[in-house]
Protein backbone atom coordinates (compact mmCIF):
# COMPACT_ATOMS: atom_id res chain seq x y z
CA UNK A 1 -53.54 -37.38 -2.47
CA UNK A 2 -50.70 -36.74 -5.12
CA UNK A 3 -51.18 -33.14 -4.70
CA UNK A 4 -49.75 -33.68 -1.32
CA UNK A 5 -46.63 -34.79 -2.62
CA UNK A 6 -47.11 -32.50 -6.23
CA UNK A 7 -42.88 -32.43 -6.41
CA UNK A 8 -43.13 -35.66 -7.21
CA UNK A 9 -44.41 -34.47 -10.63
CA UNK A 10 -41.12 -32.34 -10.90
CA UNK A 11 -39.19 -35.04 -10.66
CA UNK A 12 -40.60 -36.99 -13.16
CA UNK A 13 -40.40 -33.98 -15.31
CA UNK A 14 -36.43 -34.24 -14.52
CA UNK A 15 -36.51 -38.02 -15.43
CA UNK A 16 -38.41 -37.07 -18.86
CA UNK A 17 -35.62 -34.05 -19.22
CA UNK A 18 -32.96 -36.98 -18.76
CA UNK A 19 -34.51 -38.90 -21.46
CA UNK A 20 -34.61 -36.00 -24.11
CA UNK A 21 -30.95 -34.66 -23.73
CA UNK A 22 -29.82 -38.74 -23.86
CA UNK A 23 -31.26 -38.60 -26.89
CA UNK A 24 -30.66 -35.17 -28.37
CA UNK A 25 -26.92 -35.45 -27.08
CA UNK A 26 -26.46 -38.71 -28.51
CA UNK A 27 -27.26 -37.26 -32.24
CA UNK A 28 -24.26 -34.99 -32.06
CA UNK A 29 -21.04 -36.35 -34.11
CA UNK A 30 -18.43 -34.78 -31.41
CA UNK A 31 -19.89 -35.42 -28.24
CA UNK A 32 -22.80 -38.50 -28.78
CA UNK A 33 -20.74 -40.89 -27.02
CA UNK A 34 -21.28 -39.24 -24.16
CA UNK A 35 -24.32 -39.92 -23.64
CA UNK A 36 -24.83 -43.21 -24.34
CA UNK A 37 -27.10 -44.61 -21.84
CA UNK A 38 -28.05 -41.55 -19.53
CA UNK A 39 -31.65 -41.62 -20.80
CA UNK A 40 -32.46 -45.14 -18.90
CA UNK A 41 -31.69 -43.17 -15.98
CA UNK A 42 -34.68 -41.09 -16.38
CA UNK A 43 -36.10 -44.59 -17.70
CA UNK A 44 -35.88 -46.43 -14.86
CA UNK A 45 -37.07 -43.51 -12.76
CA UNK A 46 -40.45 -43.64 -15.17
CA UNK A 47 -40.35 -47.44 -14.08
CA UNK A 48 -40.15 -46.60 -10.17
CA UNK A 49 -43.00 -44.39 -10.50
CA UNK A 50 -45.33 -46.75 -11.98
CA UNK A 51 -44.68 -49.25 -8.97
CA UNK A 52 -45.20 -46.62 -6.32
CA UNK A 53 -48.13 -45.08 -7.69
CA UNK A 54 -49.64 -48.78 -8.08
CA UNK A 55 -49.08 -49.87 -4.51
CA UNK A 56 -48.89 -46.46 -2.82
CA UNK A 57 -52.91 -45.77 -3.22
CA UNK A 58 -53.66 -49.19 -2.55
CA UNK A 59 -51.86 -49.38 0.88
CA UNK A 60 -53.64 -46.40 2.04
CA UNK A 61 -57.07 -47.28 1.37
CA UNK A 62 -56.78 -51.07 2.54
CA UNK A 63 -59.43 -52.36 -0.74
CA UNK A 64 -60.44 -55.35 -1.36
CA UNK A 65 -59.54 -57.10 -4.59
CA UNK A 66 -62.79 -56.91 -6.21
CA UNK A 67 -63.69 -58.24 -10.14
CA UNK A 68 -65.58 -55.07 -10.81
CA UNK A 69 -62.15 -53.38 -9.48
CA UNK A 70 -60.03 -55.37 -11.78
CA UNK A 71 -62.25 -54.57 -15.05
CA UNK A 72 -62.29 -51.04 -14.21
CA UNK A 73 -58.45 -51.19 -13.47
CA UNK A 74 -57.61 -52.53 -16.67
CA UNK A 75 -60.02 -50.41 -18.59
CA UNK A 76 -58.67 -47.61 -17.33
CA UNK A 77 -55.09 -48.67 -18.16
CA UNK A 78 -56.26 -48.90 -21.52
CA UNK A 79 -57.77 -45.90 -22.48
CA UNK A 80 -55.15 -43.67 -20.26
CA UNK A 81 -52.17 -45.35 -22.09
CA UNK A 82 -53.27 -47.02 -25.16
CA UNK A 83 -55.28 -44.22 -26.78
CA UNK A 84 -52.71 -41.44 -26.43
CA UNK A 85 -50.37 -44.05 -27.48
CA UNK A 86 -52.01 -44.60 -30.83
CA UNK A 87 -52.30 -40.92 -30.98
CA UNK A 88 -49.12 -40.78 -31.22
CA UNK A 89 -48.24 -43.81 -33.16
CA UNK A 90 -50.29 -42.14 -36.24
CA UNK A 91 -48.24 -39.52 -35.88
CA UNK A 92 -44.89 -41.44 -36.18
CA UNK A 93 -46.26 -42.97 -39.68
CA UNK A 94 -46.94 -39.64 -40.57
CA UNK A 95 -43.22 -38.49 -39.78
CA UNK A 96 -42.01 -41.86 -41.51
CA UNK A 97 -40.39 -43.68 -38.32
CA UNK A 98 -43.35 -46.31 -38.65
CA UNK A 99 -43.18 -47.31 -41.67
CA UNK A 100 -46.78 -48.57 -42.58
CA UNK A 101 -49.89 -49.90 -41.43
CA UNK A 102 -49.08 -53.17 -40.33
CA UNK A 103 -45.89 -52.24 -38.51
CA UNK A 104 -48.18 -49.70 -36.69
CA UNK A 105 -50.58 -52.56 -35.72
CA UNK A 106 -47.68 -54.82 -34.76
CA UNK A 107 -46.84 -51.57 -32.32
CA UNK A 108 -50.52 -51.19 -30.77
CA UNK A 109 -50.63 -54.76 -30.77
CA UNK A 110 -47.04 -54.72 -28.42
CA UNK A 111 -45.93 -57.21 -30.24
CA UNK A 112 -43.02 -54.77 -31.55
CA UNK A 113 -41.24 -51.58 -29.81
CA UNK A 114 -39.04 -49.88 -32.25
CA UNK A 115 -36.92 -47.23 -30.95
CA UNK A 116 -37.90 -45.70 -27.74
CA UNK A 117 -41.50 -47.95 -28.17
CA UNK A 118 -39.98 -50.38 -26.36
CA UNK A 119 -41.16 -48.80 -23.12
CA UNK A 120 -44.32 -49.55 -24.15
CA UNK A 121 -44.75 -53.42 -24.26
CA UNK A 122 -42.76 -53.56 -21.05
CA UNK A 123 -45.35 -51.20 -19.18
CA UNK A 124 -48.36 -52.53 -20.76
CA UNK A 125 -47.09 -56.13 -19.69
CA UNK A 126 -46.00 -54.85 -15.82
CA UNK A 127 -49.97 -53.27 -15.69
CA UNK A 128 -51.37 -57.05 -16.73
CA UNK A 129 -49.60 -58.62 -13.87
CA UNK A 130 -49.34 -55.56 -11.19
CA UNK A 131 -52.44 -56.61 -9.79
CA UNK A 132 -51.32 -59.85 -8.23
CA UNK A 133 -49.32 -57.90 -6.58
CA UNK A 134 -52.52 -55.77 -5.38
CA UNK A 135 -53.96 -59.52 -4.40
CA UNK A 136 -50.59 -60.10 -2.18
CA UNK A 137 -50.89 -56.86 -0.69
CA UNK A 138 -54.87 -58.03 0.33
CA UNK A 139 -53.57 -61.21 1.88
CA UNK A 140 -50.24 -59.94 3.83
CA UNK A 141 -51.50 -57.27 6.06
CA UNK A 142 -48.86 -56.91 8.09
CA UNK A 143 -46.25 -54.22 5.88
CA UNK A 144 -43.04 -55.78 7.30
CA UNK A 145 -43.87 -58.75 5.79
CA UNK A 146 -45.40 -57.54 2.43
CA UNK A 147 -42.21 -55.52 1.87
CA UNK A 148 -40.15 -58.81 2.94
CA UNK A 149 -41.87 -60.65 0.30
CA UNK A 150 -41.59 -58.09 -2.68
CA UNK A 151 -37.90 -57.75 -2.09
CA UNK A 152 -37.80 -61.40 -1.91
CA UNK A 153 -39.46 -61.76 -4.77
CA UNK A 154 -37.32 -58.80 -6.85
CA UNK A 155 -33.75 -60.48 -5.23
CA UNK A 156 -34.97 -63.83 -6.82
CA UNK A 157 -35.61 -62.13 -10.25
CA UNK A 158 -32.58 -60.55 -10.37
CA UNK A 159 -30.60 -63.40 -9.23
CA UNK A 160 -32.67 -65.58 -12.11
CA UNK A 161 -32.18 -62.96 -14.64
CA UNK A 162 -28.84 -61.40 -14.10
CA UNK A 163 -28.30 -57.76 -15.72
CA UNK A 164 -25.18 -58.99 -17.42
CA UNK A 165 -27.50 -60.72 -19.58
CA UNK A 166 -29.35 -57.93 -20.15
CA UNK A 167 -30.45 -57.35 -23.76
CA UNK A 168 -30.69 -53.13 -24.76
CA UNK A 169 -34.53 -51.92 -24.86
CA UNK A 170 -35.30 -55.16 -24.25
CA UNK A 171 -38.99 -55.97 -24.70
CA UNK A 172 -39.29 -58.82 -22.08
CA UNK A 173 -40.56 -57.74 -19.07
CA UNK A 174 -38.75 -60.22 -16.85
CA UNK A 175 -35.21 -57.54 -16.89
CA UNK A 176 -37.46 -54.62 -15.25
CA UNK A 177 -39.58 -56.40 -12.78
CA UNK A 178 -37.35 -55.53 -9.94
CA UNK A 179 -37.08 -52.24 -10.56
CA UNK A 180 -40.80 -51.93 -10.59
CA UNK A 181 -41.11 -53.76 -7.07
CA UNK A 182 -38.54 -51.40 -6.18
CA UNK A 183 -41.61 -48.51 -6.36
CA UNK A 184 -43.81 -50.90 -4.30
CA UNK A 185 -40.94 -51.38 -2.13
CA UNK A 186 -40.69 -47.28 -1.64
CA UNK A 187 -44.80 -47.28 -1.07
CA UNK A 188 -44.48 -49.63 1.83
CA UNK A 189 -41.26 -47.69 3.17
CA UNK A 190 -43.34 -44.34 2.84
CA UNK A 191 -45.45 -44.82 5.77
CA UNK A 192 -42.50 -45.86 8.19
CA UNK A 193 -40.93 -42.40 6.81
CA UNK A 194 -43.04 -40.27 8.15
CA UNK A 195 -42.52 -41.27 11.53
CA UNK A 196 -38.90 -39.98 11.11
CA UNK A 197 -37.58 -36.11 11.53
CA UNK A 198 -38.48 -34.29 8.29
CA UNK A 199 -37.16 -30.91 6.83
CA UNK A 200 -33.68 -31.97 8.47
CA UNK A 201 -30.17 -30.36 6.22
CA UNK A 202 -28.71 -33.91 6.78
CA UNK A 203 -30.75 -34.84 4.83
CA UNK A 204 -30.50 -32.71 1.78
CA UNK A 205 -27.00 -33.11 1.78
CA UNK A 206 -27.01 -37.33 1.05
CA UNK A 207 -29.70 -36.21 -1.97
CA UNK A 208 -26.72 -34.13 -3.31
CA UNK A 209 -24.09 -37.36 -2.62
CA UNK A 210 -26.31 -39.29 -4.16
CA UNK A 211 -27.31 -37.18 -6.83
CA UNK A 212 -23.51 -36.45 -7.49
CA UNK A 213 -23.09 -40.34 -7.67
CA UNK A 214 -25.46 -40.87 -10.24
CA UNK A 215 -24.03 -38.29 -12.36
CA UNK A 216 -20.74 -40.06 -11.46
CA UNK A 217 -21.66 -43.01 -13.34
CA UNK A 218 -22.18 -41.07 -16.89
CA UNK A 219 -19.95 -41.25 -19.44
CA UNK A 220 -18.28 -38.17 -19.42
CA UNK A 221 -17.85 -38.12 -15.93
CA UNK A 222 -16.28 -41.13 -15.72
CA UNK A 223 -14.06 -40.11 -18.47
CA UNK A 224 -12.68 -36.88 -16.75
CA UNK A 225 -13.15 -38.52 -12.96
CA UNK A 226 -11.48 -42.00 -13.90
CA UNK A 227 -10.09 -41.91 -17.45
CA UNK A 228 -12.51 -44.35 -18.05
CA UNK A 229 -13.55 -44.39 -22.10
CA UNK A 230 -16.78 -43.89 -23.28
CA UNK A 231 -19.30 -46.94 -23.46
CA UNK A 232 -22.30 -48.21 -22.99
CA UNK A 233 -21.96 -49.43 -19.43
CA UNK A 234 -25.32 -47.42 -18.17
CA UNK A 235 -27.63 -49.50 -20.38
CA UNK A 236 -28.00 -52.09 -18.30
CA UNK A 237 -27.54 -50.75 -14.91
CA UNK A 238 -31.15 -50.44 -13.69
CA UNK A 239 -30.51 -52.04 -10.58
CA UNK A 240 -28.48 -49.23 -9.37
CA UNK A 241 -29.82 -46.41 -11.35
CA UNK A 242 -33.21 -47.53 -9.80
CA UNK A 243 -31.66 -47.91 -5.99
CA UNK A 244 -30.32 -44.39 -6.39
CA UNK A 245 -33.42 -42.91 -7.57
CA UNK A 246 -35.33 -44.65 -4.55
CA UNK A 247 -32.54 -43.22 -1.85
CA UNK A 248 -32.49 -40.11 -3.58
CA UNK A 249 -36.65 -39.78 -3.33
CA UNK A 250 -36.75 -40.61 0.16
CA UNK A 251 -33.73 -38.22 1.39
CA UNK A 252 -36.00 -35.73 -0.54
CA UNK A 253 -38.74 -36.71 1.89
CA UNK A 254 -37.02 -36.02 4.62
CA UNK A 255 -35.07 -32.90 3.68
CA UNK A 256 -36.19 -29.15 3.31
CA UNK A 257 -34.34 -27.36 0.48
CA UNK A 258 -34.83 -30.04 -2.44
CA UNK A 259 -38.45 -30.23 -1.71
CA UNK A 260 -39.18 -26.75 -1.46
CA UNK A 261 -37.32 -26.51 -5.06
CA UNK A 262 -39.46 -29.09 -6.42
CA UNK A 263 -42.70 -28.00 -5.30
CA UNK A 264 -41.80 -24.39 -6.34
CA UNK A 265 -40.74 -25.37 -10.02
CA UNK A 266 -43.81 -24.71 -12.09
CA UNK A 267 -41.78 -25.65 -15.14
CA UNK A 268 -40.67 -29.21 -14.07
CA UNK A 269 -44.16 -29.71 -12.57
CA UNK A 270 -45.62 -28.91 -16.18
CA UNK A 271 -43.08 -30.79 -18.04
CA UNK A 272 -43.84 -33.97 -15.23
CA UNK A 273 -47.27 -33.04 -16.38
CA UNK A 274 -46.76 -34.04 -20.04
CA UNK A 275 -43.93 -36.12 -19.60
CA UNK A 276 -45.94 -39.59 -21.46
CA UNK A 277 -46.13 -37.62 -24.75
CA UNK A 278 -43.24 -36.23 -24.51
CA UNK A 279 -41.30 -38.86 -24.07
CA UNK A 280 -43.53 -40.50 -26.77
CA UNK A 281 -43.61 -37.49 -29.58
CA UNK A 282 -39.68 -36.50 -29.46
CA UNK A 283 -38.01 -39.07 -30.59
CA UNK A 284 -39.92 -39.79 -33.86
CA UNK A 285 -39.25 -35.85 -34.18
CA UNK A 286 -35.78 -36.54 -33.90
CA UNK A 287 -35.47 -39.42 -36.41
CA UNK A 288 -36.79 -37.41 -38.84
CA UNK A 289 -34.53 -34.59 -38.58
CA UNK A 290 -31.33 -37.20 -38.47
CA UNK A 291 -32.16 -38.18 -42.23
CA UNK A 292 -31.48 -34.13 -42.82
CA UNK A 293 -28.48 -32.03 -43.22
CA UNK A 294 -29.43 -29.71 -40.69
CA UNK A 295 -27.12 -28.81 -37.91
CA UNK A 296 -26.96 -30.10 -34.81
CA UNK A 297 -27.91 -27.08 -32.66
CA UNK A 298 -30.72 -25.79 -35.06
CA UNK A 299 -32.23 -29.77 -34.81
CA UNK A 300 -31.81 -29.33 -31.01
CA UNK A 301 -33.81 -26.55 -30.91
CA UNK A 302 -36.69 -27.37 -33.65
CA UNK A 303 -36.76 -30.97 -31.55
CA UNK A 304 -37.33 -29.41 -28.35
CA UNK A 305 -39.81 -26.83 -29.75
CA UNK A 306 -41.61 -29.06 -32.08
CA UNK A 307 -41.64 -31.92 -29.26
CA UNK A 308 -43.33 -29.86 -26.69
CA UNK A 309 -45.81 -28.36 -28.94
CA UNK A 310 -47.19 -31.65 -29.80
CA UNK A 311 -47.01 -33.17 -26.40
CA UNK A 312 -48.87 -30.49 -24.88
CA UNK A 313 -51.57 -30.64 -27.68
CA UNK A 314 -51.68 -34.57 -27.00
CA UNK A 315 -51.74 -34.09 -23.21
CA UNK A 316 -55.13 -31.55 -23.19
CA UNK A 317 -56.31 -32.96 -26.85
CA UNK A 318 -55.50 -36.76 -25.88
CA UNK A 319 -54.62 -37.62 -22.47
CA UNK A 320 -56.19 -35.54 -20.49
CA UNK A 321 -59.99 -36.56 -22.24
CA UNK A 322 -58.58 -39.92 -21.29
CA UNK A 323 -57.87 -39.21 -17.89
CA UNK A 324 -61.51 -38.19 -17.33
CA UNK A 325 -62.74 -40.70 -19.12
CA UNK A 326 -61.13 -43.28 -17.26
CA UNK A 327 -62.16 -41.76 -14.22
CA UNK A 328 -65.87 -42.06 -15.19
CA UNK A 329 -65.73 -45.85 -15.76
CA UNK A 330 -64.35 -45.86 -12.11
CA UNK A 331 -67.26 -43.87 -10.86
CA UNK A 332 -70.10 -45.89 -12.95
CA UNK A 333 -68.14 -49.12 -11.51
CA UNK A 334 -68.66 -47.99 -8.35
CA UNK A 335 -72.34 -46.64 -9.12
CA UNK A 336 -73.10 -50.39 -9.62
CA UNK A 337 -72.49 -51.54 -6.64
């Protein structure tokens, strides 16, 4: 099914890409402030994902919310994301940004998210309750009303928890649930899509609007567009980060050019591929290299070098074993039957 829609990978691999320069850009003296916040936009685009590709599978096969299902679905949750996880949590000791033992227990544990770990409570925590939403989705046939719900239920949360309140990299999961119903809320609007005129110019020109919006909204933009200073005004802004991303994925639906460029970038795809490590692996990288005197473009490059490495060793050495394994409990769950 996903390789159907493979340039979805790409973009993830541009979301992961969004991350990494936030963060490599934000260690430079001169220019750091201009980037401060642009890696939740690839963030929140991580967070989109995860709700579509819970709901999206789900909607097509019509299952029925099972016990057997839900063990499996946690156990594979666990050994996809947990393992590589403490893969690369040894790794961080190792590199000194965990600092012992214990801390890196308190990490697995997701009782703390230093850094960048903060992601990782927050997704663990949406995966324990995504599957009432797989329950609703049993009970509310009718996809008119299941997506009137959901956004019901995000409005509420947001209205509830306003993003002015917003604490940075947060742990809590409450700030981010609505822009993880936002990917179940792009699921349910993917069937009505295709019923639409695809491969249509108009299209592809409102991704590039949008798309010039978004990068808009950065620092530096705003700074030459709108003499607006420098701040940290995109760190809490997943609301609107994450309503861009979902316009911007369905225009690519229904367009021609952006797809084919997707689908036809073997480099994205492969960075989409490893994007978990990735994400995971660079930042420890980069902490390390910050307690150095080494310049800023040689620390760029030994990052981004040293980052990938590792994350493609994890992803074949790590995840990928996972992957399969986790796929295995599915089939001996279903053996069982």
């Amino acid at each position: 099914m996903q390789k159907n829609i493979a340039w979805l990978s790409s973009l993830r691999g541009i979301g992961c890409l969004f991350v990494l320069a936030a963060h490599l850009g934000a260690s430079s003296t001169n220019y750091g402030m201009y980037f401060n916040g642009c890696g939740k936009i690839g963030v929140w685009l991580f967070m989109i994902f995860s709700g579509f590709w819970f709901l999206y599978p789900l909607c097509q096969r019509q299952q029925a919310l099972k016990g057997r299902n839900l063990m499996g679905y946690y156990g594979k949750k666990i050994i996809r994301i947990m393992i590589p996880y403490l893969a690369v949590l040894l790794i961080s000791m190792g590199l000194g940004f965990i600092p012992d033992g214990k801390e890196l227990l308190r990490h697995l544990l997701l009782v703390d998210g230093f850094g960048h770990f903060w992601y990782m409570p927050v997704i663990m925590k949406f995966f324990l309750i995504a599957p009432l939403f797989w329950l609703l989705q049993q009970m509310i046939r009718n996809k008119k009303w299941l997506f009137a719900i959901i956004a019901g239920i995000g409005i509420a949360l947001s209205v509830v928890f306003p993003f002015t309140t917003y604490t940075e990299n947060s742990t809590q999961l409450r700030w981010y649930v609505p822009v993880f119903l936002m990917g179940m809320l792009l699921a349910i609007i993917w069937d009505f899509w295709n019923n639409w005129k695809e491969n249509s110019i108009g299209a592809d020109v409102i991704v590039l609007a949008l798309v010039v919006i978004l990068f808009s909204l950065t620092p530096w933009f705003r700074q030459k567009l709108w003499g607006i200073e420098p701040s940290a005004y995109l760190q809490n802004k997943y609301l609107l980060m994450g309503g861009l991303w979902c316009l911007i994925i369905l225009g690519i639906v229904k367009g021609k050019i952006w797809k084919a460029w997707l689908n036809k970038s073997r480099i994205l795809q492969w960075i989409g591929e490893i994007s978990f490590p990735l994400y995971l692996i660079h930042f420890p990288i980069l902490m390390r290299l910050n307690t150095t005197e080494m310049g800023w473009t040689k620390k760029v490059i030994i990052v981004l070098v040293t980052s990938i490495l590792l994350a493609a060793i994890l992803h074949w050495g790590v995840e990928k074993p996972c992957i399969t394994l986790s796929k295995k409990l599915t089939e001996y769950k279903k053996s069982e039957k």
